[in-house]
C-alpha atoms as a PDB file:
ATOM      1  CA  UNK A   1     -19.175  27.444 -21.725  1.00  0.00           C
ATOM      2  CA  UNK A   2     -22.244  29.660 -20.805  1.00  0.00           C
ATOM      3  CA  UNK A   3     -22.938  30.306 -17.124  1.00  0.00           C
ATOM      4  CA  UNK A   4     -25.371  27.606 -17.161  1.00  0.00           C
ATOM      5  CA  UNK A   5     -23.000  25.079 -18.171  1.00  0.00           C
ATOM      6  CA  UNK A   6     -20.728  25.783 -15.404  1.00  0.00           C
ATOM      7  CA  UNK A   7     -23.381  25.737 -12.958  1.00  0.00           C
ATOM      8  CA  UNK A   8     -24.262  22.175 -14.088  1.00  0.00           C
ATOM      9  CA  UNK A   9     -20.625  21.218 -13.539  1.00  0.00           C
ATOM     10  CA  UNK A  10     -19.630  22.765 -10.533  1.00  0.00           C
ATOM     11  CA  UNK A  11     -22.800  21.044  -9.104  1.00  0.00           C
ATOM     12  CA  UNK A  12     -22.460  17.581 -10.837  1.00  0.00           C
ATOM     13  CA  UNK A  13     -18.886  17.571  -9.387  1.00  0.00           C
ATOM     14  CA  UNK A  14     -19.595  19.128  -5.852  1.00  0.00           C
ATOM     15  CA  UNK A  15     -22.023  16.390  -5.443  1.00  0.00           C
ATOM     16  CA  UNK A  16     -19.650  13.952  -6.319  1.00  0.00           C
ATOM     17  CA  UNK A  17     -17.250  15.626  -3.551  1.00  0.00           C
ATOM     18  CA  UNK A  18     -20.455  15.639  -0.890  1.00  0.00           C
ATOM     19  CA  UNK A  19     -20.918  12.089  -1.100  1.00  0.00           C
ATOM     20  CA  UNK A  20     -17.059  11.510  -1.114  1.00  0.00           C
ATOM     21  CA  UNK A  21     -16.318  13.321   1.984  1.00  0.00           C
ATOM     22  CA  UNK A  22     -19.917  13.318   3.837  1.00  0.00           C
ATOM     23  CA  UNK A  23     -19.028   9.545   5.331  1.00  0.00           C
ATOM     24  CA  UNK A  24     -15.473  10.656   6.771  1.00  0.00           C
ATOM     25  CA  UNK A  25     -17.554  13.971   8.450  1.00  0.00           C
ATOM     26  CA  UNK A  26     -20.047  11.399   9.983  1.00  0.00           C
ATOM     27  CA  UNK A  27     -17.011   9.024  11.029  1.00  0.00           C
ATOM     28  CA  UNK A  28     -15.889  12.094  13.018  1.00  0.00           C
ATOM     29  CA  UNK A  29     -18.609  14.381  13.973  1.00  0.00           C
ATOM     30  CA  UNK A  30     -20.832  10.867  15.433  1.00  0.00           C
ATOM     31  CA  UNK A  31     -17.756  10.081  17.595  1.00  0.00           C
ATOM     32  CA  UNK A  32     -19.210  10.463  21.259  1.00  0.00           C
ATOM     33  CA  UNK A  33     -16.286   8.922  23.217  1.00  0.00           C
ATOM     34  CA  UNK A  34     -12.783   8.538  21.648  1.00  0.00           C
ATOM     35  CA  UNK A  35     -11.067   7.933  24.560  1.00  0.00           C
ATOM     36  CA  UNK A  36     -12.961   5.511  25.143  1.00  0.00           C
ATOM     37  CA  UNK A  37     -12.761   3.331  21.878  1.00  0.00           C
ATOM     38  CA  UNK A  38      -9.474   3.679  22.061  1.00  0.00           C
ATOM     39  CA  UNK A  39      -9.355   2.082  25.519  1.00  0.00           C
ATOM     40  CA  UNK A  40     -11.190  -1.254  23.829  1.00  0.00           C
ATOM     41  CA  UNK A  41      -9.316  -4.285  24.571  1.00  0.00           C
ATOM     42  CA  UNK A  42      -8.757  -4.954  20.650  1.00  0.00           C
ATOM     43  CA  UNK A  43      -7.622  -1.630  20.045  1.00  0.00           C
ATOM     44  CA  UNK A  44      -3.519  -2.144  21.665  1.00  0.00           C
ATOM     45  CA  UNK A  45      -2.816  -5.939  19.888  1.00  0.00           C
ATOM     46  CA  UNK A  46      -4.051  -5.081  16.373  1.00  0.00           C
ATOM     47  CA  UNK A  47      -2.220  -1.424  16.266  1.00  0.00           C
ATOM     48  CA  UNK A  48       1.185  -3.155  17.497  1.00  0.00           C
ATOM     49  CA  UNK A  49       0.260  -6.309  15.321  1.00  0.00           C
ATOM     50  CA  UNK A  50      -0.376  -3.528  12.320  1.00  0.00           C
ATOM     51  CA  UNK A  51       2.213  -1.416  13.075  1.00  0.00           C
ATOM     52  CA  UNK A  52       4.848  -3.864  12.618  1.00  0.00           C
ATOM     53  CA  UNK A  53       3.169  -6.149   9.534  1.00  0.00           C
ATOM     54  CA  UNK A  54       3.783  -3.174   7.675  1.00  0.00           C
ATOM     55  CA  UNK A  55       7.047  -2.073   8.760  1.00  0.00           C
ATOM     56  CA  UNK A  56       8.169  -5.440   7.652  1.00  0.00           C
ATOM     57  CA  UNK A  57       6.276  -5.039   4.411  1.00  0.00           C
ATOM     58  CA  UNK A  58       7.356  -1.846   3.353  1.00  0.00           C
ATOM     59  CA  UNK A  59      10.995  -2.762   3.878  1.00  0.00           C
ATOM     60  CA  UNK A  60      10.355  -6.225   1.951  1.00  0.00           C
ATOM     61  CA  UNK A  61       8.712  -3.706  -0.971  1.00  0.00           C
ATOM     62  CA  UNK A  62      11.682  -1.469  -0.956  1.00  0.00           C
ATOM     63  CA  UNK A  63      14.305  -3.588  -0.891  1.00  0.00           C
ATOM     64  CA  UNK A  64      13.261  -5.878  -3.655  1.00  0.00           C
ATOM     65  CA  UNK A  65      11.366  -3.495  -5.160  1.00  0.00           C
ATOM     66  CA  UNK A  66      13.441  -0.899  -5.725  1.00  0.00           C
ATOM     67  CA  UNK A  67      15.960  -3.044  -7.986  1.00  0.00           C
ATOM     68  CA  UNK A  68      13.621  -4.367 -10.264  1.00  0.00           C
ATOM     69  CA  UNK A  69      11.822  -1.424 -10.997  1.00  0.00           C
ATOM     70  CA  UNK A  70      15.778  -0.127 -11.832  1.00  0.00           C
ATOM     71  CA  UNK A  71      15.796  -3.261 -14.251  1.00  0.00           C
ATOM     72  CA  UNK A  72      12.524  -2.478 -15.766  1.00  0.00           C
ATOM     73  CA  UNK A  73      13.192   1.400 -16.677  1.00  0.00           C
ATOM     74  CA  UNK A  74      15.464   0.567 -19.359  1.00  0.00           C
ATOM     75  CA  UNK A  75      14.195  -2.273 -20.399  1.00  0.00           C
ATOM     76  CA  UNK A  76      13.184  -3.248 -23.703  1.00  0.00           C
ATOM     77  CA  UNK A  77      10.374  -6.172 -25.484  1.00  0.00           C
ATOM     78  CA  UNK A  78       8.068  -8.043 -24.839  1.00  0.00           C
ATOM     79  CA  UNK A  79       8.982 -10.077 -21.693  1.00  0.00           C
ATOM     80  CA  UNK A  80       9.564  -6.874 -20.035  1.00  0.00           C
ATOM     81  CA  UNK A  81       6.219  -5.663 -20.376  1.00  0.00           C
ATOM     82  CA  UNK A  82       4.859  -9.031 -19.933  1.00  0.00           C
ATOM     83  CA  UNK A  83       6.413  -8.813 -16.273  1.00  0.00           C
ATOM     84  CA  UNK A  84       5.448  -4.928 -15.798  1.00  0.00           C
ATOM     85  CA  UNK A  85       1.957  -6.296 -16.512  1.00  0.00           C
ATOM     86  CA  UNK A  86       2.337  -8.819 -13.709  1.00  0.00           C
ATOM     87  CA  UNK A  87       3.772  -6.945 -10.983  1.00  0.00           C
ATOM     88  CA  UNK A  88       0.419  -4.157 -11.189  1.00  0.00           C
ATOM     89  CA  UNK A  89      -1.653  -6.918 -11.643  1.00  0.00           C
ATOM     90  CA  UNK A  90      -2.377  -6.926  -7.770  1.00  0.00           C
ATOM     91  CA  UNK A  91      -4.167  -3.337  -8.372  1.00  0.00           C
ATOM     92  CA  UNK A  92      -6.884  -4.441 -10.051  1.00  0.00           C
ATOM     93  CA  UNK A  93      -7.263  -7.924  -8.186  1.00  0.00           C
ATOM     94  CA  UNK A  94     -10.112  -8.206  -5.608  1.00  0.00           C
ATOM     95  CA  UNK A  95      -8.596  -8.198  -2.400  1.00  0.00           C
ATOM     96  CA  UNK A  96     -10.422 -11.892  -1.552  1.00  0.00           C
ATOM     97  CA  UNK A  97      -9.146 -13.434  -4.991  1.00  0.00           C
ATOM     98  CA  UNK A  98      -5.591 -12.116  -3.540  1.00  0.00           C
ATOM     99  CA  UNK A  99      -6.117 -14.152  -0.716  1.00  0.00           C
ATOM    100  CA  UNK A 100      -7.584 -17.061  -2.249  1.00  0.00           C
ATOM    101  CA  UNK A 101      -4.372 -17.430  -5.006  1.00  0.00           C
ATOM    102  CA  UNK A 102      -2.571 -16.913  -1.691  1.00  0.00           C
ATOM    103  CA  UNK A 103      -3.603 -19.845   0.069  1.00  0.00           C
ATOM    104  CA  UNK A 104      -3.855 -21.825  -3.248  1.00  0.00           C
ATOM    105  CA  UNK A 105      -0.142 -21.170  -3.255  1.00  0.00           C
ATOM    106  CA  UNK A 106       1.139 -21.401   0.174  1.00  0.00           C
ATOM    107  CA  UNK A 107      -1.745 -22.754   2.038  1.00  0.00           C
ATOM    108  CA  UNK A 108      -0.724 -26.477   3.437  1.00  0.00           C
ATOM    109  CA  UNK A 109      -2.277 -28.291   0.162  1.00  0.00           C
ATOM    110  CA  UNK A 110      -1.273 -24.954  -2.055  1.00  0.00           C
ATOM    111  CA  UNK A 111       1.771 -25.398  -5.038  1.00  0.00           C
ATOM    112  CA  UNK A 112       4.288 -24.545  -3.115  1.00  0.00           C
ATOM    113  CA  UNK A 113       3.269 -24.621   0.626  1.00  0.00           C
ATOM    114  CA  UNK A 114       2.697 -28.498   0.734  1.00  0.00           C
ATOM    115  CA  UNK A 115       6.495 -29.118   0.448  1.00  0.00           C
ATOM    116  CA  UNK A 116       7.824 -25.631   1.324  1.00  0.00           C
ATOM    117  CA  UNK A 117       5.444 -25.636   5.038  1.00  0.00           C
ATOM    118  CA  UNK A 118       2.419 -23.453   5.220  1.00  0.00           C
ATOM    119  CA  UNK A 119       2.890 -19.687   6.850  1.00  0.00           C
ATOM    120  CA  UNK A 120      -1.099 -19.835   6.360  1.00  0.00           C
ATOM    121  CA  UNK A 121      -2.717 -18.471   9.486  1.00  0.00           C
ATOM    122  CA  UNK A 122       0.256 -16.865  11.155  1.00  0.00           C
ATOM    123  CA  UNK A 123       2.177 -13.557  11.350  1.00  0.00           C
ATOM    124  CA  UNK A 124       3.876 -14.546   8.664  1.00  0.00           C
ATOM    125  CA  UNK A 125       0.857 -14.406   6.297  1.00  0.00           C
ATOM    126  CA  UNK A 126      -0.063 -11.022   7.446  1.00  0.00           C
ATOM    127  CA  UNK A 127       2.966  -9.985   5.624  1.00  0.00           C
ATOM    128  CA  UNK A 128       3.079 -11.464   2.719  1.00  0.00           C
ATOM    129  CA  UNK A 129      -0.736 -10.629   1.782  1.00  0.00           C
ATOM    130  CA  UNK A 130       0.387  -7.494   2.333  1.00  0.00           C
ATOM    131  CA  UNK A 131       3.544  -7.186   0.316  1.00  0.00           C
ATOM    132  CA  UNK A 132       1.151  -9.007  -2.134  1.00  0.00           C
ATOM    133  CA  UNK A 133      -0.806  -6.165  -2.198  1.00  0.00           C
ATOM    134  CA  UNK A 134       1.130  -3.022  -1.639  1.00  0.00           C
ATOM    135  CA  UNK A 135       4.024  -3.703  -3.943  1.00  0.00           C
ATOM    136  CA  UNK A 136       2.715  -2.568  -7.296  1.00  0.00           C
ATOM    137  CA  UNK A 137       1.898   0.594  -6.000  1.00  0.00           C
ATOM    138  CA  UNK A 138       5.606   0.892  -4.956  1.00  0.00           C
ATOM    139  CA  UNK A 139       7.159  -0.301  -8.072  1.00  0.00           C
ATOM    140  CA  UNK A 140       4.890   2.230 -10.230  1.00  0.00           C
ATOM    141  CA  UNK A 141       5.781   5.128  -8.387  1.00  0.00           C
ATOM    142  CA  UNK A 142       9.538   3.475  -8.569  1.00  0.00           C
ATOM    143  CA  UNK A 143       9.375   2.823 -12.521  1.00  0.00           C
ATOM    144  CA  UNK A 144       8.191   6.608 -12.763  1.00  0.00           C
ATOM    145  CA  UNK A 145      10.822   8.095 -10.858  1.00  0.00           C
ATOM    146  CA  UNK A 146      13.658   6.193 -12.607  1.00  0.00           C
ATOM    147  CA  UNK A 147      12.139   6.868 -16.052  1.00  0.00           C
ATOM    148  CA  UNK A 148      12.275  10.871 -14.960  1.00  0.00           C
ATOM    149  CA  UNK A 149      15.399  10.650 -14.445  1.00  0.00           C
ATOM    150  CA  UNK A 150      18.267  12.301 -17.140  1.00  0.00           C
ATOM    151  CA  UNK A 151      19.389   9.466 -19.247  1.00  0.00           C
ATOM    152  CA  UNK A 152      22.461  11.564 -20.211  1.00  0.00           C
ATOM    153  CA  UNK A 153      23.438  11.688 -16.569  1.00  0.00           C
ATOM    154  CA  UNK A 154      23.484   7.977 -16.204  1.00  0.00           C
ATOM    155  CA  UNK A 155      25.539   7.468 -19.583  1.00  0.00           C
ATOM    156  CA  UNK A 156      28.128  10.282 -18.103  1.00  0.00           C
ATOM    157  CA  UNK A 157      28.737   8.462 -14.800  1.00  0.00           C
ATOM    158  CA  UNK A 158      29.035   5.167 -16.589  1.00  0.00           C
ATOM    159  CA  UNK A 159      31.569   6.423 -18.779  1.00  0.00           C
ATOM    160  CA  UNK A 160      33.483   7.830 -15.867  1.00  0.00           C
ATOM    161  CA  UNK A 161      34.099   3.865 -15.078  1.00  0.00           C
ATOM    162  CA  UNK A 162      31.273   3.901 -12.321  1.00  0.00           C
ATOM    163  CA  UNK A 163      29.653   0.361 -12.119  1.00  0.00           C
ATOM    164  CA  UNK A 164      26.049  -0.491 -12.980  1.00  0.00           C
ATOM    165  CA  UNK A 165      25.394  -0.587  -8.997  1.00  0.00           C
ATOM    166  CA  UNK A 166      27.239   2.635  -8.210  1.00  0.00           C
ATOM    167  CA  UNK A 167      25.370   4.661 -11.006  1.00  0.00           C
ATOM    168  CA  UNK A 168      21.936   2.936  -9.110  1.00  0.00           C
ATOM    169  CA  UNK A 169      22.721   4.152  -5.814  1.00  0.00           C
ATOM    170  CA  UNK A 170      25.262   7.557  -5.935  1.00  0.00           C
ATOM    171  CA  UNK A 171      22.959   8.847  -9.302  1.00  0.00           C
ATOM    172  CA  UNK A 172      19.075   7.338  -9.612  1.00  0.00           C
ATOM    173  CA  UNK A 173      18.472   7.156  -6.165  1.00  0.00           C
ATOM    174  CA  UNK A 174      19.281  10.387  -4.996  1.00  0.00           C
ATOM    175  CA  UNK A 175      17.798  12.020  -8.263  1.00  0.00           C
ATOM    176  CA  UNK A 176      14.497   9.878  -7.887  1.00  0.00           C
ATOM    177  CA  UNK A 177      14.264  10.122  -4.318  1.00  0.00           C
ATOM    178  CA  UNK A 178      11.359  12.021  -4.365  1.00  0.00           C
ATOM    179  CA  UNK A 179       9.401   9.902  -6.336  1.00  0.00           C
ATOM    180  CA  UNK A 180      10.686   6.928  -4.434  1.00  0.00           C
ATOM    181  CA  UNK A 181       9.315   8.134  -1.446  1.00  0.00           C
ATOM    182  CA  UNK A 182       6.080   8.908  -2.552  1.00  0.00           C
ATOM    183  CA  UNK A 183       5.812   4.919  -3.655  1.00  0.00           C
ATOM    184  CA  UNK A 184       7.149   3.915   0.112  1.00  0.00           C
ATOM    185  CA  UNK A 185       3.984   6.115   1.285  1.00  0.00           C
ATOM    186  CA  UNK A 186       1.216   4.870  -1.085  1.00  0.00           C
ATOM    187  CA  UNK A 187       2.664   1.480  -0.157  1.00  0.00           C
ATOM    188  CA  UNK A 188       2.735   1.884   3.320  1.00  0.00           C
ATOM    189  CA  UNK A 189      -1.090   2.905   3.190  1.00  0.00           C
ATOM    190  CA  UNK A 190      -2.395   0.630   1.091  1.00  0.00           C
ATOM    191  CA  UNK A 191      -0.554  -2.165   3.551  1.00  0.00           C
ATOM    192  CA  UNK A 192      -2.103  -0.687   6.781  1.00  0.00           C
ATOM    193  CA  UNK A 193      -5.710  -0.732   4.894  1.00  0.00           C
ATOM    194  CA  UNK A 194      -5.412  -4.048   3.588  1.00  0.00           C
ATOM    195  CA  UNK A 195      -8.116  -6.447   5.004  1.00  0.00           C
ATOM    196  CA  UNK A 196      -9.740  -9.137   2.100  1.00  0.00           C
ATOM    197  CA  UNK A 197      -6.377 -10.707   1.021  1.00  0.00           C
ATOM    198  CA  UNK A 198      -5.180 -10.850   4.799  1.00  0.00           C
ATOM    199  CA  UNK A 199      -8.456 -12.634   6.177  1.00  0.00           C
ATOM    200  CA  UNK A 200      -8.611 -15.001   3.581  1.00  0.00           C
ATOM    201  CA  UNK A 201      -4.892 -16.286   3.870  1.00  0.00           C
ATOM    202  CA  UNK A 202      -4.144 -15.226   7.776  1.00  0.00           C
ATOM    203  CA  UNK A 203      -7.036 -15.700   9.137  1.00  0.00           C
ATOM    204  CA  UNK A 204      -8.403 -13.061  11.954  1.00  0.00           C
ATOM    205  CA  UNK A 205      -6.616 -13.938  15.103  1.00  0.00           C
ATOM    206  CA  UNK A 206      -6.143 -11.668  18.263  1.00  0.00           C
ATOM    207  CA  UNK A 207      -2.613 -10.545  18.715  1.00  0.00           C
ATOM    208  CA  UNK A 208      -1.513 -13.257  15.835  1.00  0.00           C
ATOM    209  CA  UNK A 209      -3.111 -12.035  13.020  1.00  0.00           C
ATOM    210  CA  UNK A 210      -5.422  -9.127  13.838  1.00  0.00           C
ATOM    211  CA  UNK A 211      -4.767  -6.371  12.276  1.00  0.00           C
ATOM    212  CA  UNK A 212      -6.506  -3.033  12.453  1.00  0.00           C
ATOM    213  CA  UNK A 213      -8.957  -3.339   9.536  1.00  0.00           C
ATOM    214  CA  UNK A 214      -9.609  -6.863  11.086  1.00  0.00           C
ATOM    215  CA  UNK A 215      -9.769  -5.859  14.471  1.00  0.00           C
ATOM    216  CA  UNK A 216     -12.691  -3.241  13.296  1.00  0.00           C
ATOM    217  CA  UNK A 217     -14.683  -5.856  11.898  1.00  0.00           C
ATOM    218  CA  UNK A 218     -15.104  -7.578  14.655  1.00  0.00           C
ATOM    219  CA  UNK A 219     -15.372  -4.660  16.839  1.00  0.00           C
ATOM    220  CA  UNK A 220     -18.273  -3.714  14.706  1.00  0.00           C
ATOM    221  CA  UNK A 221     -20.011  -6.830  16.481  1.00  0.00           C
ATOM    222  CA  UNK A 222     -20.024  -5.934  19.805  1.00  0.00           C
ATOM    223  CA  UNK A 223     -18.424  -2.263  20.538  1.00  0.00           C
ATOM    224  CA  UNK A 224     -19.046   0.487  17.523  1.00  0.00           C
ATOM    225  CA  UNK A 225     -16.859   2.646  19.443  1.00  0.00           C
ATOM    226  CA  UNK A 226     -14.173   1.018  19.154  1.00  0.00           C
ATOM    227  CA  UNK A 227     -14.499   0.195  15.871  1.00  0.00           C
ATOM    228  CA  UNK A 228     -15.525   3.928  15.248  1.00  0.00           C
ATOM    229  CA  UNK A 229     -12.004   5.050  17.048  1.00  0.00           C
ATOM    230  CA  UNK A 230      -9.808   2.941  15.086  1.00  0.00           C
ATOM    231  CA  UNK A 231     -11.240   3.896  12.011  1.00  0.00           C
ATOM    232  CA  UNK A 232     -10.675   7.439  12.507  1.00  0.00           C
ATOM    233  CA  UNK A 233      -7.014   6.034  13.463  1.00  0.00           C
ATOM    234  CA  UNK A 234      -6.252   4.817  10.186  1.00  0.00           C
ATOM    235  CA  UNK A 235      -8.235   7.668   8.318  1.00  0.00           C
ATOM    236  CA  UNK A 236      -5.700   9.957  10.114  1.00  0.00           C
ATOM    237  CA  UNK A 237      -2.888   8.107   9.019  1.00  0.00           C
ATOM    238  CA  UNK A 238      -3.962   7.732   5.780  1.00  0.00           C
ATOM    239  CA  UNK A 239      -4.051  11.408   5.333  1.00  0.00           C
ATOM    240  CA  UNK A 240      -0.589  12.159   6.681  1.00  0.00           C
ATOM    241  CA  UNK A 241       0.445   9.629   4.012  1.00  0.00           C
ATOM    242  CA  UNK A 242      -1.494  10.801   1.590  1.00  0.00           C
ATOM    243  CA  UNK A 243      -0.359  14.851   1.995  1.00  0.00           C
ATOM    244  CA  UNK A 244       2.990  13.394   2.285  1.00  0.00           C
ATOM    245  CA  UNK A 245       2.473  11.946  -1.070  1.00  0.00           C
ATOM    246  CA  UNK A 246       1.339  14.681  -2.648  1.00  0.00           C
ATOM    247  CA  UNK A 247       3.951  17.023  -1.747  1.00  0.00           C
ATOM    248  CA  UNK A 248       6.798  13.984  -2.229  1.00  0.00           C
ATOM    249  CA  UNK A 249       5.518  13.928  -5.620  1.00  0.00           C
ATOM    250  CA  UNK A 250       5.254  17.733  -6.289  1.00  0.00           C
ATOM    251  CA  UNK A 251       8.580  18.222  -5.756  1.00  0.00           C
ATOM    252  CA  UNK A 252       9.462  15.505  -8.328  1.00  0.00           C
ATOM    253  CA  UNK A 253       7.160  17.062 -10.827  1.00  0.00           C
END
C-alpha cells in the first residue's frame, strides 16, 4: 500500500480505538470522590452478593463443564454438533431473552418450576442466570484446549491400561491447563458483568439479589458516585481477568 493508504487505515482504526477507550478515560478521569462512592450504602451488599454468585457459578461451570467439553472433543455426527450448537447458543442470546426463557422455565408457572418450586427471585436465580450465561464461554475455551491437545499422547496412556477418567485428569488436564484457565477467567467475567438475564429472572433485590451491575443501576438514580465507583470496580476486575486471559492463553498457543 502507498503511504496514503496507510494513513487512511491507521486513522480509520485509531478512531475506532478513540471511541473504544475514550468512555473508560471519562469513567476514570470524571471520578471526583472514590472514596466516597465506595462508602455508598449499596456498594458492601451487592460486592459480597456478587462476589459469591460467581464463585458459585464458576465452580458450577467447571465442574460440569469441564467433562462435557472432554466428551465433545472427540466426538463425532450430527448430535454432537447439534449439542455444541446449543451450549454457545447463550453467546449470541440477548441477555433479557435469557432471562425471559429463564423464568418461562423455572418461574412458578414455567415447565419445570410449577412442579419442581420456583428459585425465581432469590439467590438462587442469581446463579443460575449466570451459569446460564457464562458457561459457553467456558466450554469453548475448554473444547479448544482439549482439541490442542496430542491425540497420540492420549492413545499411549490408554494403551498403558489407564482408564478413560485417569487419561482425563493425569493427561488432558494438566496438558490443557492453560487453556482451561483462560475459559474459568472469561467465565468468571462475563458472570460478574451479567445484568439483563439476572433482572429479568432474580429480580433486583438489596442484599438478596443485587448484584453489582444491578446495584449500579439503581445507584444511577440517586448517587452517580456510587454508581461511578463501582463501575470502575468491575472495569478493574475485568482487566485483571482479561490480561490474565491473554497471557493464560499465550502460553497455550
Amino acid at each position: 500500500m502507498s503511504r496514503a493508504q496507510h494513513l487512511l487505515v491507521a486513522a480509520l482504526g485509531g478512531a475506532l480505538a478513540i471511541f473504544l477507550v475514550l468512555p473508560l478515560v471519562a469513567l476514570v478521569a470524571t471520578t471526583s470522590d472514590l472514596a466516597a462512592g465506595l462508602a455508598s450504602p449499596l456498594v458492601a451488599p451487592a460486592l459480597r452478593l456478587s462476589l459469591l454468585t460467581t464463585l458459585v457459578s464458576l465452580a458450577i461451570v467447571v465442574v460440569l463443564g469441564t467433562p462435557l467439553a472432554w466428551a465433545l472433543r472427540s466426538a463425532r455426527g450430527p448430535l454432537a454438533r447439534v449439542v455444541e450448537t446449543i451450549v454457545q447458543l447463550p453467546i449470541v442470546v440477548p441477555p433479557a431473552v435469557a432471562g425471559v426463557a429463564l423464568l418461562l422455565a423455572f418461574g412458578r408457572r414455567g415447565l419445570v418450576g410449577s412442579w419442581l418450586g420456583s428459585p425465581a427471585f432469590t439467590t438462587v436465580a442469581v446463579v443460575m442466570a449466570e451459569v446460564f450465561v457464562s458457561a459457553p464461554f467456558f466450554v469453548q475455551a475448554a473444547l479448544g484446549a482439549f482439541r490442542r491437545v496430542d491425540e497420540r499422547l492420549i492413545v499411549v496412556a490408554r494403551t498403558f491400561g489407564a482408564s478413560p477418567l485417569r487419561v482425563l485428569v493425569r493427561v488432558a488436564l494438566p496438558l490443557a491447563a492453560p487453556g482451561l484457565l483462560a475459559g474459568a477467567a472469561m467465565s468468571w467475567a462475563r458472570a460478574l458483568g451479567e445484568f439483563g438475564a439476572t433482572l429479568m429472572f432474580a429480580g433486583n433485590l438489596e442484599g438478596v439479589t443485587q448484584t453489582m451491575p444491578l446495584a449500579i443501576y439503581t445507584a444511577m438514580e440517586s448517587d452517580l458516585r456510587a454508581a461511578q465507583a463501582m463501575s470502575i470496580v468491575l472495569v478493574l476486575v475485568a482487566s485483571v481477568l482479561f490480561v490474565a486471559m491473554r497471557t493464560l492463553l499465550r502460553r497455550t498457543s
